[in-house]
C-alpha atoms as a PDB file:
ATOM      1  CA  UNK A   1     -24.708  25.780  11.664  1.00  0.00           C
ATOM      2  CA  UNK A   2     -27.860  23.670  12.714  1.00  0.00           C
ATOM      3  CA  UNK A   3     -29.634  24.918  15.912  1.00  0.00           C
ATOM      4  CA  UNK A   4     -29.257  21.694  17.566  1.00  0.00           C
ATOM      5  CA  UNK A   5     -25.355  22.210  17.847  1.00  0.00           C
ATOM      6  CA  UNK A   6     -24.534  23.610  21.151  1.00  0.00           C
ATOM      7  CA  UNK A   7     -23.245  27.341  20.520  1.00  0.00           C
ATOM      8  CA  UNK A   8     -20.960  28.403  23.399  1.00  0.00           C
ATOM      9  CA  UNK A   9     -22.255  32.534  24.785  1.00  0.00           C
ATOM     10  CA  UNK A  10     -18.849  34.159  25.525  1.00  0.00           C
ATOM     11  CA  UNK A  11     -20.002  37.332  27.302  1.00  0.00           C
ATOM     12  CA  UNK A  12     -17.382  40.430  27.441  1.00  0.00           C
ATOM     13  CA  UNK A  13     -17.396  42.839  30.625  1.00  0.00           C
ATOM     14  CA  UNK A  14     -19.156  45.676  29.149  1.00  0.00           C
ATOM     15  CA  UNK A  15     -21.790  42.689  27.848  1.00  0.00           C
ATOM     16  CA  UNK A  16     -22.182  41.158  31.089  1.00  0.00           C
ATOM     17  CA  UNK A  17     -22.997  44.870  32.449  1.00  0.00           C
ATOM     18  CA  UNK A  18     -25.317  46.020  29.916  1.00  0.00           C
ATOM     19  CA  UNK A  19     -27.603  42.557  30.147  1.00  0.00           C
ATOM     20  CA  UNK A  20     -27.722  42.557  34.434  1.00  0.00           C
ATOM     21  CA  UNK A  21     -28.712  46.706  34.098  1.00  0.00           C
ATOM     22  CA  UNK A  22     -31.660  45.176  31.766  1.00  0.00           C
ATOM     23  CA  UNK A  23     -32.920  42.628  34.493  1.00  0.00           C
ATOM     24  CA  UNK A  24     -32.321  44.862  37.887  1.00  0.00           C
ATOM     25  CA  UNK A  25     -32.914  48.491  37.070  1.00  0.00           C
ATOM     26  CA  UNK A  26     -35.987  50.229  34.507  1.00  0.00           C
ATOM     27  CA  UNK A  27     -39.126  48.892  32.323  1.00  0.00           C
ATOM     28  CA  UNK A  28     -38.122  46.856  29.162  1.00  0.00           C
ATOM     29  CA  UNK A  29     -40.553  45.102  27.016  1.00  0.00           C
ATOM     30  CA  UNK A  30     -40.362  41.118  28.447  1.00  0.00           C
ATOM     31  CA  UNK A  31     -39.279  40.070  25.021  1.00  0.00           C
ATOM     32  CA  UNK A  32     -36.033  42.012  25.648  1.00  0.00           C
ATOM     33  CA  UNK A  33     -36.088  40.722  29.437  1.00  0.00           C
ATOM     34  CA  UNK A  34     -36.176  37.185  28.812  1.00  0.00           C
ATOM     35  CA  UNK A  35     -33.487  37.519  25.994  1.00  0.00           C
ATOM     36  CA  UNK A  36     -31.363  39.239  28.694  1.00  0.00           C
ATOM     37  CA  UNK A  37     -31.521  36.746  31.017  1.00  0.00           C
ATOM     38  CA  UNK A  38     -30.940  33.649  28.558  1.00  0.00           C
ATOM     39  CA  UNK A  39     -28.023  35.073  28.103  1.00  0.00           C
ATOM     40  CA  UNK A  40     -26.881  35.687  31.273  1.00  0.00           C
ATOM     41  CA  UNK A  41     -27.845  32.523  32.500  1.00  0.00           C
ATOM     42  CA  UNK A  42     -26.194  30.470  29.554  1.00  0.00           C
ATOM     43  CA  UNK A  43     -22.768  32.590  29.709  1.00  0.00           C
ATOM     44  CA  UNK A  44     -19.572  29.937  29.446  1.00  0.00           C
ATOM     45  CA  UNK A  45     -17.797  32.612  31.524  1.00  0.00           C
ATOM     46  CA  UNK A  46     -20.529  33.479  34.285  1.00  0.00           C
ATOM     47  CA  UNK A  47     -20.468  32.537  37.869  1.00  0.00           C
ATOM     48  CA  UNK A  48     -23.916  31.115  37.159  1.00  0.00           C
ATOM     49  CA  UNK A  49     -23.886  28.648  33.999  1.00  0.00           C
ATOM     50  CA  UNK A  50     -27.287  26.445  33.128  1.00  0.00           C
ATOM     51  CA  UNK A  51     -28.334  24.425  30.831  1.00  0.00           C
ATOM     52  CA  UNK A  52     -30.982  25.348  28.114  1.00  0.00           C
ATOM     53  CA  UNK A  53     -33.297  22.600  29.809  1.00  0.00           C
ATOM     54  CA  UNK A  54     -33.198  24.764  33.296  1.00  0.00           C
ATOM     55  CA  UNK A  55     -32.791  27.659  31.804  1.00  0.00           C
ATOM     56  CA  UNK A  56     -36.399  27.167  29.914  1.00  0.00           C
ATOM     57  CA  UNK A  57     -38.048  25.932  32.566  1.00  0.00           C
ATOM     58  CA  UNK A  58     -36.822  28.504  35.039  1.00  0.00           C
ATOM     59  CA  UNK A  59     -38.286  31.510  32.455  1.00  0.00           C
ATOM     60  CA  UNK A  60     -41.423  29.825  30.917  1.00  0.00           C
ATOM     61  CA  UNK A  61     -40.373  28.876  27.745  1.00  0.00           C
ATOM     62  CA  UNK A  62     -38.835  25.908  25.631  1.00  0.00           C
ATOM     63  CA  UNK A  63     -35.678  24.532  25.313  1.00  0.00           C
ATOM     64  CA  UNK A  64     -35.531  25.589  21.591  1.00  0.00           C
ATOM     65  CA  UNK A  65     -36.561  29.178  22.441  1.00  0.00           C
ATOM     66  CA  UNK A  66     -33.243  29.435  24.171  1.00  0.00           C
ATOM     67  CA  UNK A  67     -30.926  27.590  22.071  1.00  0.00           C
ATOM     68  CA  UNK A  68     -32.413  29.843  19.235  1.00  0.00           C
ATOM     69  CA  UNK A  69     -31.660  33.052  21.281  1.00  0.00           C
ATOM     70  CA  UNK A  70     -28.147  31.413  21.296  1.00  0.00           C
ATOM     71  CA  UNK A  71     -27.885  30.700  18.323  1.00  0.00           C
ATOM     72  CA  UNK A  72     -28.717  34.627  17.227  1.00  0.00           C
ATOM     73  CA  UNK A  73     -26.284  35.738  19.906  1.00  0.00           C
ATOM     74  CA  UNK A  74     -23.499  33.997  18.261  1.00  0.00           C
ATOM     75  CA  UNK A  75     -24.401  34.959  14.287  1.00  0.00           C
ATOM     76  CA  UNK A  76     -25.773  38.606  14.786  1.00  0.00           C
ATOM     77  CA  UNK A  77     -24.681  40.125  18.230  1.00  0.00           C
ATOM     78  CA  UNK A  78     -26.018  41.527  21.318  1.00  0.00           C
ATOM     79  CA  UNK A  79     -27.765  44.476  19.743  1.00  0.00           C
ATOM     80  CA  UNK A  80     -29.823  42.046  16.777  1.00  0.00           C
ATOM     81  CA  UNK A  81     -31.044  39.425  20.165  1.00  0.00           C
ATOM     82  CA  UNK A  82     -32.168  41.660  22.016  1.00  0.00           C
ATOM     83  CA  UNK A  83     -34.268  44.532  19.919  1.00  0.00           C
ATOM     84  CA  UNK A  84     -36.423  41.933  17.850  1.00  0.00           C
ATOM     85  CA  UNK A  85     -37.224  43.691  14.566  1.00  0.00           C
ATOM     86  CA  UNK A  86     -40.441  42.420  12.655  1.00  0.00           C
ATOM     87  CA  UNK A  87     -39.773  40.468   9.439  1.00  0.00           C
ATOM     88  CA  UNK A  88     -40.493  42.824   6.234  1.00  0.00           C
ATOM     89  CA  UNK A  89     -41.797  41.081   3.355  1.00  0.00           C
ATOM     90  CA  UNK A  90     -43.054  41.248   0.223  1.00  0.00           C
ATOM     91  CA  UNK A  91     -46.659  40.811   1.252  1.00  0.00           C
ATOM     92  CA  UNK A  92     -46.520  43.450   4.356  1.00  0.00           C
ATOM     93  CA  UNK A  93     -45.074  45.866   1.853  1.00  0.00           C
ATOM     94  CA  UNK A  94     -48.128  44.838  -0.443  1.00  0.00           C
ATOM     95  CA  UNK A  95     -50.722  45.306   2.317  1.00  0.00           C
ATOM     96  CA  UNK A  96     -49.150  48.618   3.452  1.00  0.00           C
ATOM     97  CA  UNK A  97     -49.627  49.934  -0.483  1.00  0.00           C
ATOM     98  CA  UNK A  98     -53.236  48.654  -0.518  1.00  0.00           C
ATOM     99  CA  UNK A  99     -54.525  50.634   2.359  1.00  0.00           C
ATOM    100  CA  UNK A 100     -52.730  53.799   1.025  1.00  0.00           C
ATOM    101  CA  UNK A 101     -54.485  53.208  -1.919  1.00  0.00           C
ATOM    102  CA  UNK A 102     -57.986  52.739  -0.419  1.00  0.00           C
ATOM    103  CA  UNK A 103     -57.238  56.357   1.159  1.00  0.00           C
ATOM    104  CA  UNK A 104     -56.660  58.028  -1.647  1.00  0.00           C
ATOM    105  CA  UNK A 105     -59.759  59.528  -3.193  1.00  0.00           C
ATOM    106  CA  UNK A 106     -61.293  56.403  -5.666  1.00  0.00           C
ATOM    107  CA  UNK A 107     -63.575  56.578  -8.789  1.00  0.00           C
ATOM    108  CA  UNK A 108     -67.014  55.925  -8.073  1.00  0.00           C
ATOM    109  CA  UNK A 109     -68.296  52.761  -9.054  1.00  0.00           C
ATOM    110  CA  UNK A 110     -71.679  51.104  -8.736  1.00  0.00           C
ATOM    111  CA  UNK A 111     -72.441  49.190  -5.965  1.00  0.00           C
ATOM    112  CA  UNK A 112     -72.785  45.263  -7.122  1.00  0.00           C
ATOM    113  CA  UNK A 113     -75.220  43.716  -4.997  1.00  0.00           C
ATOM    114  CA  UNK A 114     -74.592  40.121  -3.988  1.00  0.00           C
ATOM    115  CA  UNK A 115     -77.173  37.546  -2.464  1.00  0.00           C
ATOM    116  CA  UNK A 116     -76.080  36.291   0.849  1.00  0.00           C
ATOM    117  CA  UNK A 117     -76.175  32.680   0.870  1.00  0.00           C
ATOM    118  CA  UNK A 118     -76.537  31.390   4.303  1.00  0.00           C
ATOM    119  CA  UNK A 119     -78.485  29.015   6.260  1.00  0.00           C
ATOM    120  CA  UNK A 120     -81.894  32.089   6.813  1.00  0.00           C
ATOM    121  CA  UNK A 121     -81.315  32.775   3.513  1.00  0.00           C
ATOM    122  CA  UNK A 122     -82.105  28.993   1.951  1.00  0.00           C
ATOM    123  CA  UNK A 123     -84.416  28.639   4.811  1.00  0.00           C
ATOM    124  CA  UNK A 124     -86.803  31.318   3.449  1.00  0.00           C
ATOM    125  CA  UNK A 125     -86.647  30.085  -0.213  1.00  0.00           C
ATOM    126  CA  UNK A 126     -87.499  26.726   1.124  1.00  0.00           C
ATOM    127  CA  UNK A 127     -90.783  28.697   2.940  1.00  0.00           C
ATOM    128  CA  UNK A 128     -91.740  30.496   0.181  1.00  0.00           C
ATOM    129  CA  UNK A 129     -91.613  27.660  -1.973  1.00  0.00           C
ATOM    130  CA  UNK A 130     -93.638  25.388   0.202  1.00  0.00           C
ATOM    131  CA  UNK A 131     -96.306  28.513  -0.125  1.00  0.00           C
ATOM    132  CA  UNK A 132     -95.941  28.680   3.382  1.00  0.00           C
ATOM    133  CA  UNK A 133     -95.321  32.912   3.026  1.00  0.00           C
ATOM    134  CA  UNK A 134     -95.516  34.936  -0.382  1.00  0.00           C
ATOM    135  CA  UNK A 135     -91.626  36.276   0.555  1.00  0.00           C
ATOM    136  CA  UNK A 136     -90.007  36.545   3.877  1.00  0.00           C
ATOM    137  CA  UNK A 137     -86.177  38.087   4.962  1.00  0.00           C
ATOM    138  CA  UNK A 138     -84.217  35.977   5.831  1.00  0.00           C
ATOM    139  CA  UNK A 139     -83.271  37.983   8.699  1.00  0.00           C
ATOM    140  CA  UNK A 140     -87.040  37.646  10.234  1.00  0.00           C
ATOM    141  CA  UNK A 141     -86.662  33.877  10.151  1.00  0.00           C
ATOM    142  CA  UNK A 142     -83.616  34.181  12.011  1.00  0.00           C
ATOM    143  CA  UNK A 143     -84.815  36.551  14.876  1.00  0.00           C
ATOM    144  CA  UNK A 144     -88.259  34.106  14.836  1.00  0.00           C
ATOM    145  CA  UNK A 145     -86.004  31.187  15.397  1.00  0.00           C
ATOM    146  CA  UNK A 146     -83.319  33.423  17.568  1.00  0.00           C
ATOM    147  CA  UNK A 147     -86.265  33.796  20.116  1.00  0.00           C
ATOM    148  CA  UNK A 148     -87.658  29.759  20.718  1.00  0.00           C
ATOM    149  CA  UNK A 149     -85.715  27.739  23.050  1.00  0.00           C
ATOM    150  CA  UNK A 150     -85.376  24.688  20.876  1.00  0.00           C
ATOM    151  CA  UNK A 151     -82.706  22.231  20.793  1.00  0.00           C
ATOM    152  CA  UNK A 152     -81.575  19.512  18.751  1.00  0.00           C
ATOM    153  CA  UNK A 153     -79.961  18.019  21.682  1.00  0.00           C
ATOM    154  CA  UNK A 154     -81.810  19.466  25.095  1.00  0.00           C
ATOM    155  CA  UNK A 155     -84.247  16.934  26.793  1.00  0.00           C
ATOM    156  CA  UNK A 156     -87.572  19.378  25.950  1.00  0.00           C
ATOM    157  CA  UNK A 157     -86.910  19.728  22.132  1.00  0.00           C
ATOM    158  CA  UNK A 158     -90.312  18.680  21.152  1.00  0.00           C
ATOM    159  CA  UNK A 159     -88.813  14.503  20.569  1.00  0.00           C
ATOM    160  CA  UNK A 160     -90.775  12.177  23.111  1.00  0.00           C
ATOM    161  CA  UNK A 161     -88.589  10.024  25.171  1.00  0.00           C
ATOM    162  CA  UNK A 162     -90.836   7.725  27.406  1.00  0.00           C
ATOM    163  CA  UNK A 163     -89.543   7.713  30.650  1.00  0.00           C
ATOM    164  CA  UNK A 164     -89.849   4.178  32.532  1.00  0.00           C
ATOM    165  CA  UNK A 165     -93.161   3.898  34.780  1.00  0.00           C
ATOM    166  CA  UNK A 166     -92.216   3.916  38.561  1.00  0.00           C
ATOM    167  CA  UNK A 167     -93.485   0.564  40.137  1.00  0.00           C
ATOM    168  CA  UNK A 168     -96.016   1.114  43.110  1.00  0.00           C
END
């Protein structure tokens, strides 16, 4: 069934109940709270029937949102729409292995030292090579630069704009 078919909510008693206890009475994660009150408001049976249009604009959020909620209502059940679970794939799965891994106790291996290559970093070749310094860190031409108030594109940059002679 394509989400942009209208799916009719048919709310039982006992449904009806559970939802309005959700809006009026304790704390439930807004997730859960908007759900709720989708549904209510978009029950065929309820005093109180809107359209998705209204019904989006009356709770912050698209048209879509609530035709999907809908749409979930009528395939899954009250339970599945309104206690989201998180999608569990292959790659959280994956990710959740890795870091148990990285835990566990690992063979020592030698550190591998690797050349940052970053704008200080080919700035302080290019000194060195115009004999400028014998060898600099790149991370003292960056503070050195860090602390002048240059600018490319600030009127005192160091470019000469001649400003137009007042007449007298």
């Amino acid at each position: 069934m394509a989400i942009s078919e209208k799916v009719p909510v048919g709310l039982n008693e006992k449904q009806r109940r559970t939802l309005n206890r959700i809006t009026k009475m304790g704390t439930h994660p807004s997730l859960m709270l908007r759900r709720a009150q989708i549904l209510l408001k978009s029950d065929a049976d309820g005093p109180d029937r809107w359209g998705d249009r209204r019904i989006g604009k009356t709770l912050g959020c698209s048209f879509m949102t609530v035709r999907r909620v809908r749409q979930q209502f009528a395939t899954e059940g009250l339970d599945a729409t309104l206690h989201r679970k998180r999608p569990r794939d292959a790659s959280t799965a994956n990710w959740t292995a890795s870091r148990r891994r990285s835990w566990s106790p690992s063979p020592v291996r030698p550190l591998r030292r690797v050349a940052p290559v970053g704008p200080w970093t080919l700035l302080s070749e290019r000194l060195v090579e115009m004999k400028v310094v014998d060898s600099i860190d790149p991370a003292t031409v960056w503070r050195t630069l860090e602390k002048t108030s240059s600018s490319r594109g600030s009127s005192s940059s160091g470019s000469f704009r001649p400003r137009p002679m007042r007449r007298s």
